[in-house]
N, C-alpha and C. Protein backbone atom coordinates (compact mmCIF):
# COMPACT_ATOMS: atom_id res chain seq x y z
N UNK A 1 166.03 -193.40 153.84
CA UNK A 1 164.81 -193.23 154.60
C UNK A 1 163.87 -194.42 154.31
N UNK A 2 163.11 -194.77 155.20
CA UNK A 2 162.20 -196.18 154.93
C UNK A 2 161.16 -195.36 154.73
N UNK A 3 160.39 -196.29 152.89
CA UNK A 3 159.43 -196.08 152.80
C UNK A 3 157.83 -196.57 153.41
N UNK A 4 157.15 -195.99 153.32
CA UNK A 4 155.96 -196.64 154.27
C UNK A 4 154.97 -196.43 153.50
N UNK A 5 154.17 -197.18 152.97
CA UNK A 5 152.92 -197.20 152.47
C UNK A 5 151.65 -197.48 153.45
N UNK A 6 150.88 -196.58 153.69
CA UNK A 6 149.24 -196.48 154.84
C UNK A 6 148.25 -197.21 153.85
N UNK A 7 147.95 -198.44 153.99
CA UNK A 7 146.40 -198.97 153.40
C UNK A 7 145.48 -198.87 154.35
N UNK A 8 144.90 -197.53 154.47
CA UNK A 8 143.06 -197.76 155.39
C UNK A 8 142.23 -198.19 155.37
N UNK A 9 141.50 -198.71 155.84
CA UNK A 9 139.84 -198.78 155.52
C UNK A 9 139.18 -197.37 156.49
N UNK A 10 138.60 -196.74 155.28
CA UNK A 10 137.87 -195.25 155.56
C UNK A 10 136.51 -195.49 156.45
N UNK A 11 135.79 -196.74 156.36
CA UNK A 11 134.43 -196.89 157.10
C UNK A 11 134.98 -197.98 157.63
N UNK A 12 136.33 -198.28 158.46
CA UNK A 12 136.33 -199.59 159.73
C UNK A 12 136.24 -198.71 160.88
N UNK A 13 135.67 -199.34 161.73
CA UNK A 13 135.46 -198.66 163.26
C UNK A 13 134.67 -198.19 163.27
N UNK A 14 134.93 -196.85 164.50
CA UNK A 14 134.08 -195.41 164.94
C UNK A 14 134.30 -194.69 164.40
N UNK A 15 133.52 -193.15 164.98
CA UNK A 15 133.88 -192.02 164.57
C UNK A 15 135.32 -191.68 165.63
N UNK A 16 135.30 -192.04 166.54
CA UNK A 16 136.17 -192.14 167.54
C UNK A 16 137.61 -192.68 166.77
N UNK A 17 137.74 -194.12 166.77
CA UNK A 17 138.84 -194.91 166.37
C UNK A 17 139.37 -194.41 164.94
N UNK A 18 138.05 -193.63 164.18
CA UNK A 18 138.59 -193.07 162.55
C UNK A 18 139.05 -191.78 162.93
N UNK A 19 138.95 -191.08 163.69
CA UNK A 19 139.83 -190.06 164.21
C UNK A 19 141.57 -190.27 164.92
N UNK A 20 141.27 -191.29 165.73
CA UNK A 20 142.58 -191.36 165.77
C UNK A 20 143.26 -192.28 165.03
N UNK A 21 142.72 -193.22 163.92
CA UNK A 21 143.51 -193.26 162.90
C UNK A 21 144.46 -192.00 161.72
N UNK A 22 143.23 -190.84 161.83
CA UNK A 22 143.65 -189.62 161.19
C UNK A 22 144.90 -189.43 161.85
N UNK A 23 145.17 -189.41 163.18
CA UNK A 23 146.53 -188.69 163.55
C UNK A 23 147.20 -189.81 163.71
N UNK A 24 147.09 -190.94 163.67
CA UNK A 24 148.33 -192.01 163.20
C UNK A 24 148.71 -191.54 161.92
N UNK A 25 148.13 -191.51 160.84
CA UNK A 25 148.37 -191.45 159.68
C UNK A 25 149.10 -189.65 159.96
N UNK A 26 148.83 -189.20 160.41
CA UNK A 26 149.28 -187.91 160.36
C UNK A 26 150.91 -187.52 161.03
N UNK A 27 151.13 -188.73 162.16
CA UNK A 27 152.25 -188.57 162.95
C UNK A 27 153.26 -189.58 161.61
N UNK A 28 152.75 -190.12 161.08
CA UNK A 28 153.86 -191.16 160.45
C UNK A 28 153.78 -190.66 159.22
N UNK A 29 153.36 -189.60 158.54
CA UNK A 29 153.56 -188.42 157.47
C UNK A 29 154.97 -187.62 157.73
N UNK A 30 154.79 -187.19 159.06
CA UNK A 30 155.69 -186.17 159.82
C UNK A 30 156.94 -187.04 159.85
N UNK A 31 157.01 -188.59 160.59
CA UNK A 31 158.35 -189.02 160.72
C UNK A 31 158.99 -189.93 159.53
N UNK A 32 157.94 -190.36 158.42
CA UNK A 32 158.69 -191.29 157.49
C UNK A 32 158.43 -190.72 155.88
N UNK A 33 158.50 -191.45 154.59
CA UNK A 33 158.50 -190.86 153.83
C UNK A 33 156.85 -192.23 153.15
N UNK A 34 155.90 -191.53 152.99
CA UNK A 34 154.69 -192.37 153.26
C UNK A 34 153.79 -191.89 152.07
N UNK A 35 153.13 -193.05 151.90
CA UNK A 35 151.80 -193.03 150.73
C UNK A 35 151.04 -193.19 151.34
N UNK A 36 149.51 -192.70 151.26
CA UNK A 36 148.34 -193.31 152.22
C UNK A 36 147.71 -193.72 150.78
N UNK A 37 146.50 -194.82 151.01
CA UNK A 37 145.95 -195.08 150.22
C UNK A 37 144.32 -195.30 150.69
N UNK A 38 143.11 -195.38 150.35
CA UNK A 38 142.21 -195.40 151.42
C UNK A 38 141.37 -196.36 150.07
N UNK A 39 140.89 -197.64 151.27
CA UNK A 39 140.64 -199.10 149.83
C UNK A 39 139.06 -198.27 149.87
N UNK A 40 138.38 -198.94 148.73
CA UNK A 40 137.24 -198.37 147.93
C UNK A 40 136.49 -199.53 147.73
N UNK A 41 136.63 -200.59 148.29
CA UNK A 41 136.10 -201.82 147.95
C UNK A 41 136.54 -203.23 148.80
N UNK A 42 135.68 -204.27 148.77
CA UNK A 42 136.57 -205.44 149.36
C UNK A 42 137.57 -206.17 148.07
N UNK A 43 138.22 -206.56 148.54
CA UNK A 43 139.49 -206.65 148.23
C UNK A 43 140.42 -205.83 147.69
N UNK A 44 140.01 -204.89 147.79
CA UNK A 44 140.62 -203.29 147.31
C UNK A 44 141.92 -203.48 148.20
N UNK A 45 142.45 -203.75 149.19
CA UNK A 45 143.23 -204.00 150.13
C UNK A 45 144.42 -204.49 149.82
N UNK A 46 144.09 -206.04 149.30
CA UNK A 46 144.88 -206.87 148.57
C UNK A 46 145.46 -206.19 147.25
N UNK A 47 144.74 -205.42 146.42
CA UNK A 47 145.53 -205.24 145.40
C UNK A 47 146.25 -204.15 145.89
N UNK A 48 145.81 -203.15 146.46
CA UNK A 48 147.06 -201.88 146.47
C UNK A 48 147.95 -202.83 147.53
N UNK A 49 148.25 -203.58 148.17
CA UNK A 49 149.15 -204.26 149.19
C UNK A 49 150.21 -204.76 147.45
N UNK A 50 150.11 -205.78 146.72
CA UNK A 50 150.23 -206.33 145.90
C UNK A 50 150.95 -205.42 145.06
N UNK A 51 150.33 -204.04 144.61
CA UNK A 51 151.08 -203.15 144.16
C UNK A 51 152.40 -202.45 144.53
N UNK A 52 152.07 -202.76 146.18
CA UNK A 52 153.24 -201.82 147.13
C UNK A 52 154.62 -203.00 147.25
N UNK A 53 154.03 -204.15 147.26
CA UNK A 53 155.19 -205.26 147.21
C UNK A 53 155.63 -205.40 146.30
N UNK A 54 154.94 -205.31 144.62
CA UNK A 54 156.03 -205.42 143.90
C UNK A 54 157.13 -203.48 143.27
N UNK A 55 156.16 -202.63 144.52
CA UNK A 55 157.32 -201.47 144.12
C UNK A 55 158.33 -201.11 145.37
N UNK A 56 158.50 -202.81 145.89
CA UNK A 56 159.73 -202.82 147.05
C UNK A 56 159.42 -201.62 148.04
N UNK A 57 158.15 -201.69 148.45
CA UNK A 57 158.04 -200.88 149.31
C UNK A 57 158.62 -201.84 150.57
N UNK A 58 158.87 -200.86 151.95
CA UNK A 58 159.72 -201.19 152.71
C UNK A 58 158.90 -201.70 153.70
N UNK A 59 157.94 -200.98 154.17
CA UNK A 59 156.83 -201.53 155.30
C UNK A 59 155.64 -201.12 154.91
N UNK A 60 154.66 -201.65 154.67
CA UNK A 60 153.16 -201.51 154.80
C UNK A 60 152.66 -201.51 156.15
N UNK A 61 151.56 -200.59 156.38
CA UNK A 61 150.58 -200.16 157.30
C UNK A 61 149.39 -200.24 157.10
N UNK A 62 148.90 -201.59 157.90
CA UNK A 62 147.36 -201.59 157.69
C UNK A 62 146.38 -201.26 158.71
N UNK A 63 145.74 -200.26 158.72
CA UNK A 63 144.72 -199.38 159.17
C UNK A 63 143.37 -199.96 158.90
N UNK A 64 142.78 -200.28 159.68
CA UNK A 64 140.95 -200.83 159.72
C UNK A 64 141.07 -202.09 160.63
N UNK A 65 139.88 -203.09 160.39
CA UNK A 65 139.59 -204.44 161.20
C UNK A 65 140.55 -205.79 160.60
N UNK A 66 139.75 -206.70 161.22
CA UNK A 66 140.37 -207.98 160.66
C UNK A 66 140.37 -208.09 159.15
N UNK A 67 139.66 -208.00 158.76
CA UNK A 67 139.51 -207.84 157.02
C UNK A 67 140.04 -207.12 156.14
N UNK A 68 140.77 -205.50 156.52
CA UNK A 68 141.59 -205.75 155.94
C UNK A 68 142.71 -205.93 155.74
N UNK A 69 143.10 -206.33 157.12
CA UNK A 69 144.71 -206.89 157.45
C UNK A 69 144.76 -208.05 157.13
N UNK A 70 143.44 -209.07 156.40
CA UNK A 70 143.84 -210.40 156.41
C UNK A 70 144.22 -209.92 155.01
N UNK A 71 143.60 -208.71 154.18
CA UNK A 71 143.96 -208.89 152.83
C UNK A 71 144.88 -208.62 152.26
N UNK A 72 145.73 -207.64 153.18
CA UNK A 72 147.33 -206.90 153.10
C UNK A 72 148.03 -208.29 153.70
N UNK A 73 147.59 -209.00 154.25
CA UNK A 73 148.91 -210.10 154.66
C UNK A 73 149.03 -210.65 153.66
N UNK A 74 147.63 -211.35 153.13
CA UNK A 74 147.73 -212.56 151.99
C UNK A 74 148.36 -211.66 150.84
N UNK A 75 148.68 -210.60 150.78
CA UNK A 75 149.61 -210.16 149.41
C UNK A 75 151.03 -210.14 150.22
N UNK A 76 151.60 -210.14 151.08
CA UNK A 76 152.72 -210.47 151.57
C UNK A 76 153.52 -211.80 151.60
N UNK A 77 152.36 -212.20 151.29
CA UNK A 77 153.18 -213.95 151.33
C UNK A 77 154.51 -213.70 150.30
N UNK A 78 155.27 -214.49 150.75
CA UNK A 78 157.13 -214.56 149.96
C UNK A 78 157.18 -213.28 149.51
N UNK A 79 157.33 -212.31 150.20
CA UNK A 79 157.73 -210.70 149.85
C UNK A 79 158.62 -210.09 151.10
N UNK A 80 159.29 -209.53 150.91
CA UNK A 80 160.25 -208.70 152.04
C UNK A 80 159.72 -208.31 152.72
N UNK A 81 158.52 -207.24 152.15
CA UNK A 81 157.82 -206.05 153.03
C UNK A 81 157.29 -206.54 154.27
N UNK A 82 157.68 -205.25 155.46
CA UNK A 82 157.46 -205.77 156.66
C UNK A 82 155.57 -205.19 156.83
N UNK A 83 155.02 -205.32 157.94
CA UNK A 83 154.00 -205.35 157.90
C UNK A 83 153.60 -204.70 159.11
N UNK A 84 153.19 -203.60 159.49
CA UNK A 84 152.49 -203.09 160.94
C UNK A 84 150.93 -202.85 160.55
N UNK A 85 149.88 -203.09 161.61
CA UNK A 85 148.78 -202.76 162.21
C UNK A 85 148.77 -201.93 163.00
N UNK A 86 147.82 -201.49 162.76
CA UNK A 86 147.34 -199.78 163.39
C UNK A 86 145.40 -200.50 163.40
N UNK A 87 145.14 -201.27 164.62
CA UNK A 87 143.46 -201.81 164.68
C UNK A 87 142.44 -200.53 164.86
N UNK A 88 142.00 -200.26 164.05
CA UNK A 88 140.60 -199.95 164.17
C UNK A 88 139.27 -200.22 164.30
N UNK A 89 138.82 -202.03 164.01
CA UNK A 89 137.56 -202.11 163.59
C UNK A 89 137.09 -203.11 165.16
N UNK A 90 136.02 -203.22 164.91
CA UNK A 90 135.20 -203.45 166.17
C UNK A 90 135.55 -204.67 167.10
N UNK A 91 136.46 -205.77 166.49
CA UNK A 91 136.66 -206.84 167.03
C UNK A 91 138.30 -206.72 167.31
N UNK A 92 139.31 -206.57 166.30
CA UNK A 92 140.43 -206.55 165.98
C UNK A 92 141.31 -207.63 166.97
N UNK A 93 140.68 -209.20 166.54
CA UNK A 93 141.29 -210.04 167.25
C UNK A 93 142.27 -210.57 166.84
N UNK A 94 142.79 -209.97 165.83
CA UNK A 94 144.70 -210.54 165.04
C UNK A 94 145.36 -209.84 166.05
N UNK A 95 144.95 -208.70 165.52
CA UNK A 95 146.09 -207.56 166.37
C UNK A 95 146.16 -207.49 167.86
N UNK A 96 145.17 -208.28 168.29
CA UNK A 96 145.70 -208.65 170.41
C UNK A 96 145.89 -209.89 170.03
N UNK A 97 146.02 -211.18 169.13
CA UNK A 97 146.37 -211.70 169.04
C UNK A 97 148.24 -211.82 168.81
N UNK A 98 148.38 -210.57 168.14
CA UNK A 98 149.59 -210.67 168.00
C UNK A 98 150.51 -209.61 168.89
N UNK A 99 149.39 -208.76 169.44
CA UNK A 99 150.24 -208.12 170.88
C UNK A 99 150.56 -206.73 169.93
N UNK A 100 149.31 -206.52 168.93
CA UNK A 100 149.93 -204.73 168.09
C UNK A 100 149.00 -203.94 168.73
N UNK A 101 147.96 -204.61 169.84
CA UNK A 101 146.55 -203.61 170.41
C UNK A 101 147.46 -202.82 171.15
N UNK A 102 146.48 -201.40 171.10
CA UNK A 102 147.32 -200.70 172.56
C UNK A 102 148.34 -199.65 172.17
N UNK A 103 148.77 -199.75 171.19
CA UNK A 103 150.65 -198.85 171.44
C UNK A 103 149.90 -197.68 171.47
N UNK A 104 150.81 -196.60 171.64
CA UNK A 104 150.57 -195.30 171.14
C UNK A 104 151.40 -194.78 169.87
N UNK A 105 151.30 -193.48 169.45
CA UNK A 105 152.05 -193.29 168.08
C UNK A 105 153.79 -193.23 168.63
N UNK A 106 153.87 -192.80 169.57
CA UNK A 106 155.20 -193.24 169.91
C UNK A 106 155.99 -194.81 169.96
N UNK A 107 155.26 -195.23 170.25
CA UNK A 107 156.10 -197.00 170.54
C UNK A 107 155.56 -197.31 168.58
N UNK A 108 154.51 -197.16 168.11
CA UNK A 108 154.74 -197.30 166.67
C UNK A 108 155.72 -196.72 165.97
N UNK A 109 155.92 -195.07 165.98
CA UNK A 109 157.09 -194.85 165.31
C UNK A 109 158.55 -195.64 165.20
N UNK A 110 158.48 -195.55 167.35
CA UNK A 110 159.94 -196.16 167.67
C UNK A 110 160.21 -197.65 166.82
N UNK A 111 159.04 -198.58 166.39
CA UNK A 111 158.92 -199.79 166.23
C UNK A 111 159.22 -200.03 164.68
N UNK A 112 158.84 -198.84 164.33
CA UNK A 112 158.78 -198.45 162.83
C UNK A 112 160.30 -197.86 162.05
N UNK A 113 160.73 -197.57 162.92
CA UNK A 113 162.29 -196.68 162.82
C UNK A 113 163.23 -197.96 162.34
């Protein structure tokens, strides 16, 4: 089974977008075998990312804005772990940059499988 580790940011976005982060995080409970973690700080991001790469986790999930997906990438550098976005925060110009805006929890799971 692929493991999946969830890094959130608990105050990126809305009340809106932090809700349906809840049922992302809730649908990928149901289909994979998953840690959530919810950062407490800036750069809080980077270290639990850092932690999850060196316990060979399989894919990380970063949940919130640009900030803290820039901080889960920069702990990916020369590491296996694959990497999905789930955008929440007000701008989220990586993630239409890189074409992750938009899915629903279905095309994530399928993407995730």
């Amino acid at each position: 089974m692929i493991h999946v580790e969830i890094i959130a940011n608990p105050i990126a976005g809305t009340k809106r977008t932090q809700r349906k982060a809840k049922i992302f995080i809730e649908s990928l409970e149901k289909h994979f075998q998953t840690k959530t973690t919810y950062t407490e700080y800036a750069g809080h991001a980077f270290i639990l990312a850092k932690q999850a790469v060196a316990q060979h986790t399989d894919t990380l999930v970063a949940i919130g804005g640009d900030g803290t997906v820039i901080e889960v990438t920069q702990a990916l550098v020369n590491s296996k772990t694959s990497l999905f976005i789930i955008p929440i925060g007000s701008g989220n110009g990586l993630a239409r940059d890189l074409n992750m805006y938009g899915l629903s929890i279905q095309q994530i799971i399928k993407k995730l499988s």
